[in-house]
PDB file of N, CA and C in Angstrom:
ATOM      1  N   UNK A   1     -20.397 -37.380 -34.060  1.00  0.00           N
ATOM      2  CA  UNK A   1     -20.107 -38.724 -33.628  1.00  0.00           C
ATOM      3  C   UNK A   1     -21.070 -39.657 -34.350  1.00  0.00           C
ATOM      4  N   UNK A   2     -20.546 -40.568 -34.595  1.00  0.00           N
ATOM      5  CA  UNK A   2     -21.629 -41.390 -35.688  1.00  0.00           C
ATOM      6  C   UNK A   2     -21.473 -42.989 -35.128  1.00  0.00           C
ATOM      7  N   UNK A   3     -20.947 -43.410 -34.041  1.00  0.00           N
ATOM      8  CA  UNK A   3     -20.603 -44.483 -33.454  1.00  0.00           C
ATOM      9  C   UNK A   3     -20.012 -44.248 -32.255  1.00  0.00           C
ATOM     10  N   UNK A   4     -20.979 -45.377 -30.627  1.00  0.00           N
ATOM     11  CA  UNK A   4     -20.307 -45.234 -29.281  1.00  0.00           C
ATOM     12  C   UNK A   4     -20.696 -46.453 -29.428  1.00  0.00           C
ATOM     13  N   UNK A   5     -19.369 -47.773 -28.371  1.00  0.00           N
ATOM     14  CA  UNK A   5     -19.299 -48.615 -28.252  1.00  0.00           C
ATOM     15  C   UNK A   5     -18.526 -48.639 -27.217  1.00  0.00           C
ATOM     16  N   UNK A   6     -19.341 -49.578 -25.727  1.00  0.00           N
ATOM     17  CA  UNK A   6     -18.387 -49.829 -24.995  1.00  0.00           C
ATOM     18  C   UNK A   6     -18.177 -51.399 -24.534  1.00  0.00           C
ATOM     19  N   UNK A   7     -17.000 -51.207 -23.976  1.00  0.00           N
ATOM     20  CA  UNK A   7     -15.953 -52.367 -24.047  1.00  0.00           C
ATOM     21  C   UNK A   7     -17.079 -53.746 -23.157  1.00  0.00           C
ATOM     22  N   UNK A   8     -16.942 -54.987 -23.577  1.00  0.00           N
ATOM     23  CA  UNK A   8     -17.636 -56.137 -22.392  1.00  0.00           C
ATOM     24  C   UNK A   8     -17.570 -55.801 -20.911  1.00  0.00           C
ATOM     25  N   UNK A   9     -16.496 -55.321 -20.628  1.00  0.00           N
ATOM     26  CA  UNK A   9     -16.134 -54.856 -19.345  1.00  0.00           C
ATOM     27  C   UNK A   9     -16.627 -53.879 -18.946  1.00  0.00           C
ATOM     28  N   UNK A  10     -17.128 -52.987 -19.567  1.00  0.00           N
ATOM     29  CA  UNK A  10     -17.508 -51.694 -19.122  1.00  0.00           C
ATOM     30  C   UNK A  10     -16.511 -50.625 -18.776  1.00  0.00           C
ATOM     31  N   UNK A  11     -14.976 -50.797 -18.988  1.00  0.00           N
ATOM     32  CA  UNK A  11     -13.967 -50.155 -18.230  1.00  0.00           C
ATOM     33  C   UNK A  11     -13.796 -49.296 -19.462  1.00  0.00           C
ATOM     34  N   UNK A  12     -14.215 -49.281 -20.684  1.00  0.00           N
ATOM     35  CA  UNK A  12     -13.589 -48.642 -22.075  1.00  0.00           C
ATOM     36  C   UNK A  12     -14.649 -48.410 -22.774  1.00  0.00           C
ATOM     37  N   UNK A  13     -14.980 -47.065 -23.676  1.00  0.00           N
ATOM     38  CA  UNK A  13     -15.918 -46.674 -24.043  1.00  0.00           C
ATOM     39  C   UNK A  13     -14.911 -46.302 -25.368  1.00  0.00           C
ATOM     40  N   UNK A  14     -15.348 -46.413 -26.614  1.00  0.00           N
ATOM     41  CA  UNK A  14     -14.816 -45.841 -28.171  1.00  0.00           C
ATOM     42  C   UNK A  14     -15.944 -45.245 -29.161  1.00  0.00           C
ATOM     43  N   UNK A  15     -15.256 -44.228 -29.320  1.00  0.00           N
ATOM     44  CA  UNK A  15     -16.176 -43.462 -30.419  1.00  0.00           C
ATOM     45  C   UNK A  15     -15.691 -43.119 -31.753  1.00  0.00           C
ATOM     46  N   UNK A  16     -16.191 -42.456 -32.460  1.00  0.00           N
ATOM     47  CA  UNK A  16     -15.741 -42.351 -34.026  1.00  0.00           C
ATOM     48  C   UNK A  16     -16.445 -41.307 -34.459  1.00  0.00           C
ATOM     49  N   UNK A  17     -16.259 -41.069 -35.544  1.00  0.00           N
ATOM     50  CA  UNK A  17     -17.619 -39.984 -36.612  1.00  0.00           C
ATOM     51  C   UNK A  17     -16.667 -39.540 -37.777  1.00  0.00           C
ATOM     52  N   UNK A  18     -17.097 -38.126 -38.537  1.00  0.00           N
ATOM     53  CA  UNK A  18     -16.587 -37.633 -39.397  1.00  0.00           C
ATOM     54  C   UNK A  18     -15.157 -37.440 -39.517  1.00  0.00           C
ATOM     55  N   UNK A  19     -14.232 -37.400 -38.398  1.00  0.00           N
ATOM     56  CA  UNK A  19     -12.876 -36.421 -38.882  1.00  0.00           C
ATOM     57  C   UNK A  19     -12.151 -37.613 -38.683  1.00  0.00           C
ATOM     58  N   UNK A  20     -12.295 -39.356 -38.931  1.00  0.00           N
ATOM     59  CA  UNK A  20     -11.686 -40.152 -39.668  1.00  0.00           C
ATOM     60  C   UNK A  20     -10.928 -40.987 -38.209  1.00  0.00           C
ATOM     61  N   UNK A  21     -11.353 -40.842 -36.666  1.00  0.00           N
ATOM     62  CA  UNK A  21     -10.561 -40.919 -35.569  1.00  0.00           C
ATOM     63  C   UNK A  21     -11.066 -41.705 -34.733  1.00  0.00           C
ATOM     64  N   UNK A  22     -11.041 -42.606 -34.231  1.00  0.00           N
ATOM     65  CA  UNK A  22     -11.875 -43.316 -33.323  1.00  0.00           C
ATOM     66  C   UNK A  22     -10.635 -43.723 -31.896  1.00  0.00           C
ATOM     67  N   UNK A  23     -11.738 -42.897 -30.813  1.00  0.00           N
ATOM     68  CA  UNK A  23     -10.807 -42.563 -29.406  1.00  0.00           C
ATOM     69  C   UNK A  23     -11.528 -44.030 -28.291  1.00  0.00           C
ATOM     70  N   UNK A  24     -10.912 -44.141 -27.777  1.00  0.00           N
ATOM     71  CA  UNK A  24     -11.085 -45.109 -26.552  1.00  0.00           C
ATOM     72  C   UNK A  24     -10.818 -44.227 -25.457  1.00  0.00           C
ATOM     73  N   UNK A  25     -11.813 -44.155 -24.668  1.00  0.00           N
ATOM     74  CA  UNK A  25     -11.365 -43.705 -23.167  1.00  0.00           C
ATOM     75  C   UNK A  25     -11.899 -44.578 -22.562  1.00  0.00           C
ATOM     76  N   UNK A  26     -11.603 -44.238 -20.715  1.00  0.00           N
ATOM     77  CA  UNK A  26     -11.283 -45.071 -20.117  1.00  0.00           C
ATOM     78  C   UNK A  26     -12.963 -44.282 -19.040  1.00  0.00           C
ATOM     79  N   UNK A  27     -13.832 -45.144 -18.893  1.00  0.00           N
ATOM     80  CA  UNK A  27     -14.893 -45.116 -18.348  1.00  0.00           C
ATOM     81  C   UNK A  27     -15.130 -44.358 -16.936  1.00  0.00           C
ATOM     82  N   UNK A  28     -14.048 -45.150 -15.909  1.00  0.00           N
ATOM     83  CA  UNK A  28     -13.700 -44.272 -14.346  1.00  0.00           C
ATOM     84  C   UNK A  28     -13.502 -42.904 -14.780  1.00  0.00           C
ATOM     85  N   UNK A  29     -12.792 -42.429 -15.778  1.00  0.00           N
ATOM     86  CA  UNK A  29     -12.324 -40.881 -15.510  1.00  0.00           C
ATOM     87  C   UNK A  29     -12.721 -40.216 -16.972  1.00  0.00           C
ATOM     88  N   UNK A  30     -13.055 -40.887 -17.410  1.00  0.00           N
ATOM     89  CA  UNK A  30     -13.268 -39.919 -18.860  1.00  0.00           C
ATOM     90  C   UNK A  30     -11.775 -39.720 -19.633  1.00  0.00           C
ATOM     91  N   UNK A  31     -10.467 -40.204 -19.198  1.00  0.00           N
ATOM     92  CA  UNK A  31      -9.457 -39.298 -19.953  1.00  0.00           C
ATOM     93  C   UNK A  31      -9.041 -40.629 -21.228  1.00  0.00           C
ATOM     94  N   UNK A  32      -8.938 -39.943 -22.136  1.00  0.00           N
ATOM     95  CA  UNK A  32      -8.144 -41.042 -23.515  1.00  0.00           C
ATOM     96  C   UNK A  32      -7.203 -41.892 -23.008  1.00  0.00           C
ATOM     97  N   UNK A  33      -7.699 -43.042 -23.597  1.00  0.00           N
ATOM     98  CA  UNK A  33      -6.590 -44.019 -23.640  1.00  0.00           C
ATOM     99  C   UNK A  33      -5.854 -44.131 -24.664  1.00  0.00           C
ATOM    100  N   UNK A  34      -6.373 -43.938 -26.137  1.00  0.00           N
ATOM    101  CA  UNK A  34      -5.947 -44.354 -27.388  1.00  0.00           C
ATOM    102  C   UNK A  34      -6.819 -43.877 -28.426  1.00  0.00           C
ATOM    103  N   UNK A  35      -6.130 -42.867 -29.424  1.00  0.00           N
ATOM    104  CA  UNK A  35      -6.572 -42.688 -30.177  1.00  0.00           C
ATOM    105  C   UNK A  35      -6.136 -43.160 -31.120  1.00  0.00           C
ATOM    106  N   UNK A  36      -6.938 -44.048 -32.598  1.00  0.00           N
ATOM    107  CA  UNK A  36      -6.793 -45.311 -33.467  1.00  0.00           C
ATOM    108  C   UNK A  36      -6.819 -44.170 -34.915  1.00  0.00           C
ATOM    109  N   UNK A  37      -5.639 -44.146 -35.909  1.00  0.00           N
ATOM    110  CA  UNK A  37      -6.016 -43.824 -36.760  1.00  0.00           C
ATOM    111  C   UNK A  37      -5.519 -44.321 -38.249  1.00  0.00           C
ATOM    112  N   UNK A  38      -6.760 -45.013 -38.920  1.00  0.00           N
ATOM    113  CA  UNK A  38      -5.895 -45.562 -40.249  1.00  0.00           C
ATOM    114  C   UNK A  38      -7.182 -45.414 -41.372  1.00  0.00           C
ATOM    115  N   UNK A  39      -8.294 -44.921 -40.798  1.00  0.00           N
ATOM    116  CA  UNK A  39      -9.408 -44.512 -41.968  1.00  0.00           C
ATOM    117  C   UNK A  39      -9.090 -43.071 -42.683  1.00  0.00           C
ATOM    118  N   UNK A  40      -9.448 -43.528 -43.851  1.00  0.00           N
ATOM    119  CA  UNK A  40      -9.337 -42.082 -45.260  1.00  0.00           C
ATOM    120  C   UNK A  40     -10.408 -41.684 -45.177  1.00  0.00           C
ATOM    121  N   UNK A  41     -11.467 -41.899 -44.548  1.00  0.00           N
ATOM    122  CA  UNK A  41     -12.953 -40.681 -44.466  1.00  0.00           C
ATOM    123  C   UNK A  41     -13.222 -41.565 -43.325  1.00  0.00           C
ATOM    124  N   UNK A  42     -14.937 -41.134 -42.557  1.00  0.00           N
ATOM    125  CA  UNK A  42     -15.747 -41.011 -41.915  1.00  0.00           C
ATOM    126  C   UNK A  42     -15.556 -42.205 -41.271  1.00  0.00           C
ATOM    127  N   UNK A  43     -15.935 -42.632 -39.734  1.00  0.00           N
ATOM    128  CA  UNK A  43     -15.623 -44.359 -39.368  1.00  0.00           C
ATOM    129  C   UNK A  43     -17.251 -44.143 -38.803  1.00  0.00           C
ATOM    130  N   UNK A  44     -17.571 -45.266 -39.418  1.00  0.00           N
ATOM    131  CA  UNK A  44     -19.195 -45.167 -39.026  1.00  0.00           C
ATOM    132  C   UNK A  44     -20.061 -46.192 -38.203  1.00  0.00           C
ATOM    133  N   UNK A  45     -19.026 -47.223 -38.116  1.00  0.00           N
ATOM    134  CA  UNK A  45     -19.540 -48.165 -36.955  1.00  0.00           C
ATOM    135  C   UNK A  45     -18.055 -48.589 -36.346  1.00  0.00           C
ATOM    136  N   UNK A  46     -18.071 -49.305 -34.304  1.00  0.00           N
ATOM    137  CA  UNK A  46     -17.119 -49.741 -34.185  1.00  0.00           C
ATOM    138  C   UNK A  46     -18.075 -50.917 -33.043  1.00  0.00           C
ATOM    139  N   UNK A  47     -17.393 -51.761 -32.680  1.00  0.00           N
ATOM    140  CA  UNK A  47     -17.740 -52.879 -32.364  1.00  0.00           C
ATOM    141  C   UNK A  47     -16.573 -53.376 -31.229  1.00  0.00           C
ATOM    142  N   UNK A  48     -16.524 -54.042 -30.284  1.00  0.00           N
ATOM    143  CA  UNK A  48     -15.700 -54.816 -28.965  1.00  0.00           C
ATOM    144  C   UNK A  48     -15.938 -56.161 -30.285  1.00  0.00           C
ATOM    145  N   UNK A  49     -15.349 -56.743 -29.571  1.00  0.00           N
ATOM    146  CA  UNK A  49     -15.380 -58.555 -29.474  1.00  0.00           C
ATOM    147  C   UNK A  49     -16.014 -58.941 -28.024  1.00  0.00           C
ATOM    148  N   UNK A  50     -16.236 -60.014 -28.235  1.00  0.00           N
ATOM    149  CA  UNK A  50     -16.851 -60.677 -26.749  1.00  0.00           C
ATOM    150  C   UNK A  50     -15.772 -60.197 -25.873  1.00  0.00           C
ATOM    151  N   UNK A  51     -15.045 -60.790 -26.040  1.00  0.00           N
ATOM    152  CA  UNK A  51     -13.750 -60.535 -24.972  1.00  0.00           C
ATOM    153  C   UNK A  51     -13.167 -59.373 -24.384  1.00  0.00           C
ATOM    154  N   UNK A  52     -13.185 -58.026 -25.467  1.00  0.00           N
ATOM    155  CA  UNK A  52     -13.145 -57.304 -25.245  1.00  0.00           C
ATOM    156  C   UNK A  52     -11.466 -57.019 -25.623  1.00  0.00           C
ATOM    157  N   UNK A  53     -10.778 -57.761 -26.125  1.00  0.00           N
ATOM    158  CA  UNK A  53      -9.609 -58.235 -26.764  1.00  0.00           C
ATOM    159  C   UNK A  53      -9.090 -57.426 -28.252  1.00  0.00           C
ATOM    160  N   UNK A  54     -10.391 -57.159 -28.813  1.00  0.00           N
ATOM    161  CA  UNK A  54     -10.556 -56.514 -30.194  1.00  0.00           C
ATOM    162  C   UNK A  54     -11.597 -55.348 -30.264  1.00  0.00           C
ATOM    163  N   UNK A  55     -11.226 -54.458 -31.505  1.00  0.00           N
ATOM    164  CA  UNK A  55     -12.688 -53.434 -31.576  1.00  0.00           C
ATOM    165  C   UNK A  55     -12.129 -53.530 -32.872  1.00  0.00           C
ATOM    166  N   UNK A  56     -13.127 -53.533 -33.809  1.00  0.00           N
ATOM    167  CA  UNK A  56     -13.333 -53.275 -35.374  1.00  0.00           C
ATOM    168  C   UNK A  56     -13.857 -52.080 -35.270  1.00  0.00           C
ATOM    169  N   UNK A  57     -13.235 -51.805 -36.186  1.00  0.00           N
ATOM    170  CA  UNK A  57     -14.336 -50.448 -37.051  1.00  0.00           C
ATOM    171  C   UNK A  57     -14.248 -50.202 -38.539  1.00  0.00           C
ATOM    172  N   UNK A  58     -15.375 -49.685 -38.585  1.00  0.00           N
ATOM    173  CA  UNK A  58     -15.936 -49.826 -40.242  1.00  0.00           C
ATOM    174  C   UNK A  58     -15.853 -48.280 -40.578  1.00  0.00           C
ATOM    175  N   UNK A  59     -15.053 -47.919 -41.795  1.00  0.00           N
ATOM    176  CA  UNK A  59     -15.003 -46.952 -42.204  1.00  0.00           C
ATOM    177  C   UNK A  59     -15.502 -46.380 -44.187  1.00  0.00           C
ATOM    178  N   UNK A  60     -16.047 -45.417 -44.086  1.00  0.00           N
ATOM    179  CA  UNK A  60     -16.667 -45.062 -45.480  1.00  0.00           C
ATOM    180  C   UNK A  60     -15.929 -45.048 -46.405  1.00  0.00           C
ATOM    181  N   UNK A  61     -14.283 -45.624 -45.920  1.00  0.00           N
ATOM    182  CA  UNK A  61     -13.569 -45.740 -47.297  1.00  0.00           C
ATOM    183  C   UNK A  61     -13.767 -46.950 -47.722  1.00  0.00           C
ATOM    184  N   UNK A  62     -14.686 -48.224 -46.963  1.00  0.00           N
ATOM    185  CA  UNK A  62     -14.964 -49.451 -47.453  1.00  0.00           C
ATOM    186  C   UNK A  62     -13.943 -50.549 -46.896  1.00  0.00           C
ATOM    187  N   UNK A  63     -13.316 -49.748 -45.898  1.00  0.00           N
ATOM    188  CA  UNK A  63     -11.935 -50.401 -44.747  1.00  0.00           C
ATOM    189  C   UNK A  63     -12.772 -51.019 -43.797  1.00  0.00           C
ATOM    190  N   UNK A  64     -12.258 -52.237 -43.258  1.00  0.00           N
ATOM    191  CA  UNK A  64     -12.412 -52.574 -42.015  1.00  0.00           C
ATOM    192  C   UNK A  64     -11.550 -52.989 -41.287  1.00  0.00           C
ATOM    193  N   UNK A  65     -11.327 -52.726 -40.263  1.00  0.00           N
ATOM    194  CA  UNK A  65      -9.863 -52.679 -39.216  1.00  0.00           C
ATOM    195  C   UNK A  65     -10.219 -53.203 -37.829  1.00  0.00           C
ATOM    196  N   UNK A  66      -9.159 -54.330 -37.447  1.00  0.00           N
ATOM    197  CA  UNK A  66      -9.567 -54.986 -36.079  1.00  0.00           C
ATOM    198  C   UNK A  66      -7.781 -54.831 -35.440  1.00  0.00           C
ATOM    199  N   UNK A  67      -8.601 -53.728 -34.021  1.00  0.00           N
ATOM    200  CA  UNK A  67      -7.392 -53.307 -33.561  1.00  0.00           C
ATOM    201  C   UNK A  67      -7.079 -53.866 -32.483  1.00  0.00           C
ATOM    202  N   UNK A  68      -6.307 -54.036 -31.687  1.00  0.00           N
ATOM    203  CA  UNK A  68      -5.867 -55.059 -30.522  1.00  0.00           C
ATOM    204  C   UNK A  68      -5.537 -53.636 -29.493  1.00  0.00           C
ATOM    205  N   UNK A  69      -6.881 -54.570 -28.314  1.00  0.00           N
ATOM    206  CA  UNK A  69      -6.826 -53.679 -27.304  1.00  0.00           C
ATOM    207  C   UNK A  69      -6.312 -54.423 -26.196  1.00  0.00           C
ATOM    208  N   UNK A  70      -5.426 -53.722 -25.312  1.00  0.00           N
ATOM    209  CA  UNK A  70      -4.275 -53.976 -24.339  1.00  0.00           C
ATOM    210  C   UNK A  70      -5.288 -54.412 -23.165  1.00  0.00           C
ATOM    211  N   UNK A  71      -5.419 -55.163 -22.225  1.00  0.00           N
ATOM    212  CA  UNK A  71      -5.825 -55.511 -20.838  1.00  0.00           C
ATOM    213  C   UNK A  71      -5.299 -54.194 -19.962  1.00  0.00           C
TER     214      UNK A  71
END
């Protein structure tokens, strides 16, 4: 794992690392909400927005991707 970020809210936690995948689960229970996939190698940082509306993530193919997270 090479990146944990959780949501403004605290209700959503997202991670990332080597095998190119960055998962969102859901904080109360631990189970996946969404797994995000559009990086060609490693995602090495991910980030909320204030709002909690967006999460970027930065990947070692030199991608950066801002994904729209559901309420």
């Amino acid at each position: 794992m090479n990146s944990v970020a959780f949501s403004p809210a605290g209700n959503l936690v997202a991670s990332a690392g080597d095998d190119k995948i960055v998962r969102v689960s859901r904080v109360s229970d631990g189970k996946l909400a969404r797994e995000l996939r559009a990086h060609t190698r490693a995602v090495n940082g991910i980030a909320f927005s204030r709002d909690g509306s967006l999460l970027a993530t930065a990947g070692a193919d030199g991608v950066i991707v801002l994904w729209g997270i559901p309420k």
